[in-house]
PDB file of N, CA and C in Angstrom:
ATOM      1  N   UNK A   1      65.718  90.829 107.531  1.00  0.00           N
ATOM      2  CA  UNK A   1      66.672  91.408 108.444  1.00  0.00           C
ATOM      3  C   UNK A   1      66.415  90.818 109.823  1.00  0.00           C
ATOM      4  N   UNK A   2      67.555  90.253 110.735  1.00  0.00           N
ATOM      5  CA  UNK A   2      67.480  89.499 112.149  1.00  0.00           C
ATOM      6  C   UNK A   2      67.527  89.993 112.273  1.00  0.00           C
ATOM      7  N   UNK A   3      67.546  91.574 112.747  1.00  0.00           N
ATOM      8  CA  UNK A   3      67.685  92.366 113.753  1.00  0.00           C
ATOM      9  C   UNK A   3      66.536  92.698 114.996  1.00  0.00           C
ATOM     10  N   UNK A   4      67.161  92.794 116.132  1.00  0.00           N
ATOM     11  CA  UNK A   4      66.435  93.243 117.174  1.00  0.00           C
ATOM     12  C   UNK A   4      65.069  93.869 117.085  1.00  0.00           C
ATOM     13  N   UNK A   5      63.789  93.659 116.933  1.00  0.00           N
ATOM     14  CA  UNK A   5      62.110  94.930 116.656  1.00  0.00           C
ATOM     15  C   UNK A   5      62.716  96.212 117.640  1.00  0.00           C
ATOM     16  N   UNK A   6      63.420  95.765 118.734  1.00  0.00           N
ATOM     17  CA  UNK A   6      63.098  97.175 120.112  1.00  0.00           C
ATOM     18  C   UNK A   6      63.975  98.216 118.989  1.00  0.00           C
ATOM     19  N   UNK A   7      65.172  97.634 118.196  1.00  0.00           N
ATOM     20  CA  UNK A   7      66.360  98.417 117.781  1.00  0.00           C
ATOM     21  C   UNK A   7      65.853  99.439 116.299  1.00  0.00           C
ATOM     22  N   UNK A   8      64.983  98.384 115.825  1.00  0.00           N
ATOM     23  CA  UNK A   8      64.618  98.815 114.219  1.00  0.00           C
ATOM     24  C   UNK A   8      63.452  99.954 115.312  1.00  0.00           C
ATOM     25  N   UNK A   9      62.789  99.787 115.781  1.00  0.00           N
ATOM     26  CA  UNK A   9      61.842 101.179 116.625  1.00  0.00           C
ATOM     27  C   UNK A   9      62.107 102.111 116.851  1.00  0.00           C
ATOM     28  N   UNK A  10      63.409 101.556 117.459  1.00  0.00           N
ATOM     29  CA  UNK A  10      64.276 102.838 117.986  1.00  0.00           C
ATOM     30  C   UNK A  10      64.814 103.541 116.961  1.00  0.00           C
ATOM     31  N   UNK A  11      65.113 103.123 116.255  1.00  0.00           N
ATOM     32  CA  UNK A  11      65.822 103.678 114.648  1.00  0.00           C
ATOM     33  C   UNK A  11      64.912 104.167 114.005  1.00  0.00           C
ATOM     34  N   UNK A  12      63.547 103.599 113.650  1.00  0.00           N
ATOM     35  CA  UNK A  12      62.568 104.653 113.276  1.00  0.00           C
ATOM     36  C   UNK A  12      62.110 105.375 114.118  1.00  0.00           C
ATOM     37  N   UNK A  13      62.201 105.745 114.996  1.00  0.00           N
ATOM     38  CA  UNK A  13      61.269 106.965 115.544  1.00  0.00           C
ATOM     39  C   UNK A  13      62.794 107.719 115.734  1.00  0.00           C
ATOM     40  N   UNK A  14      63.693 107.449 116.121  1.00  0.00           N
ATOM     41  CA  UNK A  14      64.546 108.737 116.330  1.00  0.00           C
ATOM     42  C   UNK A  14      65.520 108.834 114.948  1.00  0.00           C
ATOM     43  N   UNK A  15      65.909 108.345 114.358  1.00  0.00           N
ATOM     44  CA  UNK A  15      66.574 108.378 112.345  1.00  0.00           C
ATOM     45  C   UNK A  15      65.767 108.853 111.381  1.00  0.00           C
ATOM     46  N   UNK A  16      65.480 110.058 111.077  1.00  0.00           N
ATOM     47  CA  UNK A  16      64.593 109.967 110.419  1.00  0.00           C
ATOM     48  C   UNK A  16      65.070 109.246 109.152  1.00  0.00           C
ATOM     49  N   UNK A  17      66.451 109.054 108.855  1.00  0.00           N
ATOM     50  CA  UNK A  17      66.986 108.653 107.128  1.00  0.00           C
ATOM     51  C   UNK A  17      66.747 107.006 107.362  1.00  0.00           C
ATOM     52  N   UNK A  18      66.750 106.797 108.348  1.00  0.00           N
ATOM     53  CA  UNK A  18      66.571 104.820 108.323  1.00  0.00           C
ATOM     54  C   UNK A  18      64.832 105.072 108.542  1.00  0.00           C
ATOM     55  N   UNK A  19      64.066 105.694 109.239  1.00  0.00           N
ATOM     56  CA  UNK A  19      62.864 105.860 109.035  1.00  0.00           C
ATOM     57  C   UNK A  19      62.216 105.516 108.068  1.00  0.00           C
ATOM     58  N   UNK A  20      62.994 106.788 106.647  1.00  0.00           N
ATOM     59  CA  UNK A  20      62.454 106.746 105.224  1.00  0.00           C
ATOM     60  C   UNK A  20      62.866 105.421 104.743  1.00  0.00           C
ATOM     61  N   UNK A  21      63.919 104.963 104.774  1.00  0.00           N
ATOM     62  CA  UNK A  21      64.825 103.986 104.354  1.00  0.00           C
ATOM     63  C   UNK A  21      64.175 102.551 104.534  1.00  0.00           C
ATOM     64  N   UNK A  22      63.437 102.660 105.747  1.00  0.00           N
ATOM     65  CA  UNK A  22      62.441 101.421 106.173  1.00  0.00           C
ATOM     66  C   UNK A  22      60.965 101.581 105.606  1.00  0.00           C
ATOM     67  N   UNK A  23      61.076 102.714 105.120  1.00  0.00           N
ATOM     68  CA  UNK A  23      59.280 102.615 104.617  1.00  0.00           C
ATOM     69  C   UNK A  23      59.553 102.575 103.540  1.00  0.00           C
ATOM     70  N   UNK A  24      60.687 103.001 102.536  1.00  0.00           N
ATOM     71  CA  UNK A  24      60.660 102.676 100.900  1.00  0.00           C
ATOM     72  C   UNK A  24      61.058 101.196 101.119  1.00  0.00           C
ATOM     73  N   UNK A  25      62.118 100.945 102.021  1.00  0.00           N
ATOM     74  CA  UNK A  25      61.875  98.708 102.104  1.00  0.00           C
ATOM     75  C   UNK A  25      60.730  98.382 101.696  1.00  0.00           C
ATOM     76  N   UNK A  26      59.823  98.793 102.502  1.00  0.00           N
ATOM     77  CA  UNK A  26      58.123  98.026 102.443  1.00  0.00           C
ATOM     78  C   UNK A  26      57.465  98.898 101.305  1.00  0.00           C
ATOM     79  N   UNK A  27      57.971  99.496 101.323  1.00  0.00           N
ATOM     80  CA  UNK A  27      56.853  99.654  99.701  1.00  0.00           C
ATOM     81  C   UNK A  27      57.335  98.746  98.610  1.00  0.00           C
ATOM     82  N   UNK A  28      58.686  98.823  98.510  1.00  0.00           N
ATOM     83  CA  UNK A  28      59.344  98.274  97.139  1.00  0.00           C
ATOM     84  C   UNK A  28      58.681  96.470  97.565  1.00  0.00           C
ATOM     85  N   UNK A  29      58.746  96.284  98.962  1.00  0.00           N
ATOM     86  CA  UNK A  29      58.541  95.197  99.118  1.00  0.00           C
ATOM     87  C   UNK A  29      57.134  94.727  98.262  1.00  0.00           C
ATOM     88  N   UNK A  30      56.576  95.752  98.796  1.00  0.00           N
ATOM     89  CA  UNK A  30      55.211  95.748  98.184  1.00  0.00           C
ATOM     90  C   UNK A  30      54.725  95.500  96.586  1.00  0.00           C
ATOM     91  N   UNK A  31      55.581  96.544  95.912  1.00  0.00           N
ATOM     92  CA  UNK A  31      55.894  96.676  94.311  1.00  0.00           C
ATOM     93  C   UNK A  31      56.534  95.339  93.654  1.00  0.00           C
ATOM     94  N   UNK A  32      57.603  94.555  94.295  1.00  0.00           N
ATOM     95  CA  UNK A  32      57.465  93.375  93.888  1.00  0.00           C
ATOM     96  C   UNK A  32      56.524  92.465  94.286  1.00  0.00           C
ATOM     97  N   UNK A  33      56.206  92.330  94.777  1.00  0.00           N
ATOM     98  CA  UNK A  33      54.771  91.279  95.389  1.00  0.00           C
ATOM     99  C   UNK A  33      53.865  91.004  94.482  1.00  0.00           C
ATOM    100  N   UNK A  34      53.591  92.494  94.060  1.00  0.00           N
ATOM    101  CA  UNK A  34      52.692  93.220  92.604  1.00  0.00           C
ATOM    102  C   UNK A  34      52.950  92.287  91.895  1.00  0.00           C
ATOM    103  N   UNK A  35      54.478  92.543  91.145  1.00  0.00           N
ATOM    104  CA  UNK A  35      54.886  92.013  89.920  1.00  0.00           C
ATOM    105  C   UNK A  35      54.818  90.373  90.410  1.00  0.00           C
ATOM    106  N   UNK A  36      55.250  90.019  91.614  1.00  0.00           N
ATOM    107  CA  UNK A  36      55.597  88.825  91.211  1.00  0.00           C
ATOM    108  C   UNK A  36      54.055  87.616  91.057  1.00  0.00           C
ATOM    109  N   UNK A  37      52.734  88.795  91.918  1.00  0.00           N
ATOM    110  CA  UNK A  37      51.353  87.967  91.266  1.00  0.00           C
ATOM    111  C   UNK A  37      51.110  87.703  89.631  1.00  0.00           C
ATOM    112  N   UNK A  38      51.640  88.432  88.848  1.00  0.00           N
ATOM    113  CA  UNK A  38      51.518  88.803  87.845  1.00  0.00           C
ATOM    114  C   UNK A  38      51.987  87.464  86.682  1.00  0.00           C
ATOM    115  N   UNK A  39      51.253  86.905  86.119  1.00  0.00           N
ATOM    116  CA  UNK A  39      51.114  85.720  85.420  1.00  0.00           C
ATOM    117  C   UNK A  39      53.192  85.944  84.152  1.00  0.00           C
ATOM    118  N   UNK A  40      52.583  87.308  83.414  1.00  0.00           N
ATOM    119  CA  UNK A  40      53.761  87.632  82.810  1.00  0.00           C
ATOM    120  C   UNK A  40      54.041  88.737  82.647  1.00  0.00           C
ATOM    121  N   UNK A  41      54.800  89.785  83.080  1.00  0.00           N
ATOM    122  CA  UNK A  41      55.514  90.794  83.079  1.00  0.00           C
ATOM    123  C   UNK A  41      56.213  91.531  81.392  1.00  0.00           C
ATOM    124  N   UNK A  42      55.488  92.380  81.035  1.00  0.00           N
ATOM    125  CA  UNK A  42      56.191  92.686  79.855  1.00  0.00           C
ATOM    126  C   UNK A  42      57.286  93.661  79.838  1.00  0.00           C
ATOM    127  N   UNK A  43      58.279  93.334  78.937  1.00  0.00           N
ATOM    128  CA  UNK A  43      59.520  94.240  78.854  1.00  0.00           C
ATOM    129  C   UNK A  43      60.287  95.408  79.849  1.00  0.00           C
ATOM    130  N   UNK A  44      58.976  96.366  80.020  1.00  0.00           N
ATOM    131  CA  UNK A  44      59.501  97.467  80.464  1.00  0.00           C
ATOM    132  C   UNK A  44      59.182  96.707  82.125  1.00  0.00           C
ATOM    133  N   UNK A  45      57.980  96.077  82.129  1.00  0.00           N
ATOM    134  CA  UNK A  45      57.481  95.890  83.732  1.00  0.00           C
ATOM    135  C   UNK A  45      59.015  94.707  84.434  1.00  0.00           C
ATOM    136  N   UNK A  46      59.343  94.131  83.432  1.00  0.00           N
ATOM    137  CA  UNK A  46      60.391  93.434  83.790  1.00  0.00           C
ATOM    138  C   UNK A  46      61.919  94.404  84.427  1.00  0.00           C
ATOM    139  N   UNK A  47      61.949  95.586  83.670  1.00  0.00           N
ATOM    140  CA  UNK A  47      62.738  96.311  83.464  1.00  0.00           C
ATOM    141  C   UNK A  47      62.973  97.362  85.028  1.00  0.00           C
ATOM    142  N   UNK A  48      61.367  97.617  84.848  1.00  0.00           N
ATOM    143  CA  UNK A  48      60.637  98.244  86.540  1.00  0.00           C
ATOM    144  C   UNK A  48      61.101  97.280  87.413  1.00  0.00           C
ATOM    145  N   UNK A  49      60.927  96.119  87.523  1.00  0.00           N
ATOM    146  CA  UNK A  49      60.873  95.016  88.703  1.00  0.00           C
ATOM    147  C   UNK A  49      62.295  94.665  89.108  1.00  0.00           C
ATOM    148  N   UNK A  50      63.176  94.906  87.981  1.00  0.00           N
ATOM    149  CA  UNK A  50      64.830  95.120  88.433  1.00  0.00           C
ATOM    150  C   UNK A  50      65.013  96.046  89.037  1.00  0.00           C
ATOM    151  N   UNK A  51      64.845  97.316  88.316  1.00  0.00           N
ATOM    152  CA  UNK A  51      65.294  98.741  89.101  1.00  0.00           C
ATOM    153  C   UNK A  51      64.963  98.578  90.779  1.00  0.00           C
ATOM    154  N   UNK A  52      63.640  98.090  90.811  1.00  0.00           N
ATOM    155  CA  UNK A  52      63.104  98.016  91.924  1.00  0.00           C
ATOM    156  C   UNK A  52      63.741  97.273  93.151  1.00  0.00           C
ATOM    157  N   UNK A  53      64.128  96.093  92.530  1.00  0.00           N
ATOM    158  CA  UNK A  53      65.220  95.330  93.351  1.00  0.00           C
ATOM    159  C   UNK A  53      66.371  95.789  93.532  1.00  0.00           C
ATOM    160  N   UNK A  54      66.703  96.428  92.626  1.00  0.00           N
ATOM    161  CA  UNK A  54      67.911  97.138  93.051  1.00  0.00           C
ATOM    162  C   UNK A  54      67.890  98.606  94.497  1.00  0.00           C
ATOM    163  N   UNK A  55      67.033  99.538  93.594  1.00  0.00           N
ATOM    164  CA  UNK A  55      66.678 100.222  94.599  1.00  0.00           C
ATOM    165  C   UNK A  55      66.242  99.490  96.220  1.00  0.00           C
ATOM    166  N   UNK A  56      65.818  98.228  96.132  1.00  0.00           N
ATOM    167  CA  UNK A  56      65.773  98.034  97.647  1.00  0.00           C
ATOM    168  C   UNK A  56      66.938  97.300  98.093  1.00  0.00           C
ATOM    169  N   UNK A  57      67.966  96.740  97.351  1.00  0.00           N
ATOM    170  CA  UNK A  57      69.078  96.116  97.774  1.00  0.00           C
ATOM    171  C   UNK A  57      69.823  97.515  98.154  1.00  0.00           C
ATOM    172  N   UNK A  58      70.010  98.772  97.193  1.00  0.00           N
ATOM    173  CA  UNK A  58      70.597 100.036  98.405  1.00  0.00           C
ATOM    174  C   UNK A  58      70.611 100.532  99.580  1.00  0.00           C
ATOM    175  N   UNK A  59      69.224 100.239  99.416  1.00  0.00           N
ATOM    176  CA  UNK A  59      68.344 101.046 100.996  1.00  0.00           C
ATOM    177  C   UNK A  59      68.253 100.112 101.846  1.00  0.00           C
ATOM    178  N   UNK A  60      68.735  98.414 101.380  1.00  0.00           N
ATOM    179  CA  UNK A  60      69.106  97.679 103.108  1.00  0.00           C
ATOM    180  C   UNK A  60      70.088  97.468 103.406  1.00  0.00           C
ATOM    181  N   UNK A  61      71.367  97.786 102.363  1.00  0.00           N
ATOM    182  CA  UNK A  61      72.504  97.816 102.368  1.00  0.00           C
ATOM    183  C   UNK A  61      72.746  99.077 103.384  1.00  0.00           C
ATOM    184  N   UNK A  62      72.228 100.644 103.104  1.00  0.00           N
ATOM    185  CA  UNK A  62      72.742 101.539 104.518  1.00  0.00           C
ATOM    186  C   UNK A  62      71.614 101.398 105.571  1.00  0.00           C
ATOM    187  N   UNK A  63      70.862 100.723 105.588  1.00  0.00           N
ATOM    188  CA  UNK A  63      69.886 100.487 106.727  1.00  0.00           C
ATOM    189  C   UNK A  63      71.306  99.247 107.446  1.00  0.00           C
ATOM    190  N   UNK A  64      71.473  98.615 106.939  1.00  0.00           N
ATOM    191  CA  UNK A  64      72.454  97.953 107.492  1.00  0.00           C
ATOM    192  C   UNK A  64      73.571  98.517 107.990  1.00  0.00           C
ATOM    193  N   UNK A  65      74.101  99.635 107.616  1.00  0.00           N
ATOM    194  CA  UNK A  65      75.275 100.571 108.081  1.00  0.00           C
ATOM    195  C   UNK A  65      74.610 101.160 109.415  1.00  0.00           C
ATOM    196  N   UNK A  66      73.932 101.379 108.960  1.00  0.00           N
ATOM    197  CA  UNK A  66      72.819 102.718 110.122  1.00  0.00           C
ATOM    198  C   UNK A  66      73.043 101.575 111.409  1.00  0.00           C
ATOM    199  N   UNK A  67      72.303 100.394 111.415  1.00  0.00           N
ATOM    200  CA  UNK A  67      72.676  99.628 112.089  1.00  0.00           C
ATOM    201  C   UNK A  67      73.741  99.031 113.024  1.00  0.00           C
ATOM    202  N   UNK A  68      74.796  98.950 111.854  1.00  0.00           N
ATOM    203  CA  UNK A  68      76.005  98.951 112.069  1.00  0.00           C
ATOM    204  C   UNK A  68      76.775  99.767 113.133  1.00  0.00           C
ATOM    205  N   UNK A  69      76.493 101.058 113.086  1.00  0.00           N
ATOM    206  CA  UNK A  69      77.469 102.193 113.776  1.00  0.00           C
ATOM    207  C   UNK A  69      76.890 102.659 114.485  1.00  0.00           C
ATOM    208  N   UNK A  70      75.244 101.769 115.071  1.00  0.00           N
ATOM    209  CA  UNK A  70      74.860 102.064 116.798  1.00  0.00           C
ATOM    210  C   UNK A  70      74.820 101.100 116.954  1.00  0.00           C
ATOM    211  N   UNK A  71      75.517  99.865 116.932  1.00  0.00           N
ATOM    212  CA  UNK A  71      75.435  98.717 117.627  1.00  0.00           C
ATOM    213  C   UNK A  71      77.006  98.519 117.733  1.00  0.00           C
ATOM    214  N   UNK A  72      78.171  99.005 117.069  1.00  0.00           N
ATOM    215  CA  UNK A  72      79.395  98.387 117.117  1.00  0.00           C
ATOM    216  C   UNK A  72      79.838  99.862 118.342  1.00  0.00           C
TER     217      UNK A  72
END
């Protein structure tokens, strides 16, 4: 995300929903990182490592709204 550090600060300390929204980013970020050290991933862990991407493509998709409608 290009966005502004002063703006994403400001959004976490006073949002609390982009707050949460920015700390499940970095975890999931985290959770793939996991998987992607991981030589080979079986079935279900493959299965986890989608959901996971998905779940974080939601949460930067309205982190991006949140964004959106204090900057426009």
């Amino acid at each position: 995300m290009a966005t502004d550090q002063t703006l994403l600060q400001n959004l976490t300390e006073t949002n609390p929903r982009f707050r949460m929204l920015y700390e499940e980013h970095n975890l999931f970020e985290k959770q793939l990182s996991e998987y992607d050290k991981k030589g080979y991933l079986s079935p279900q862990e493959e299965l986890e490592k989608n959901k996971v991407k998905k779940m974080k493509l939601v949460g930067k998709d309205e982190m991006e709204k949140i964004i959106q409608s204090v900057t426009t």
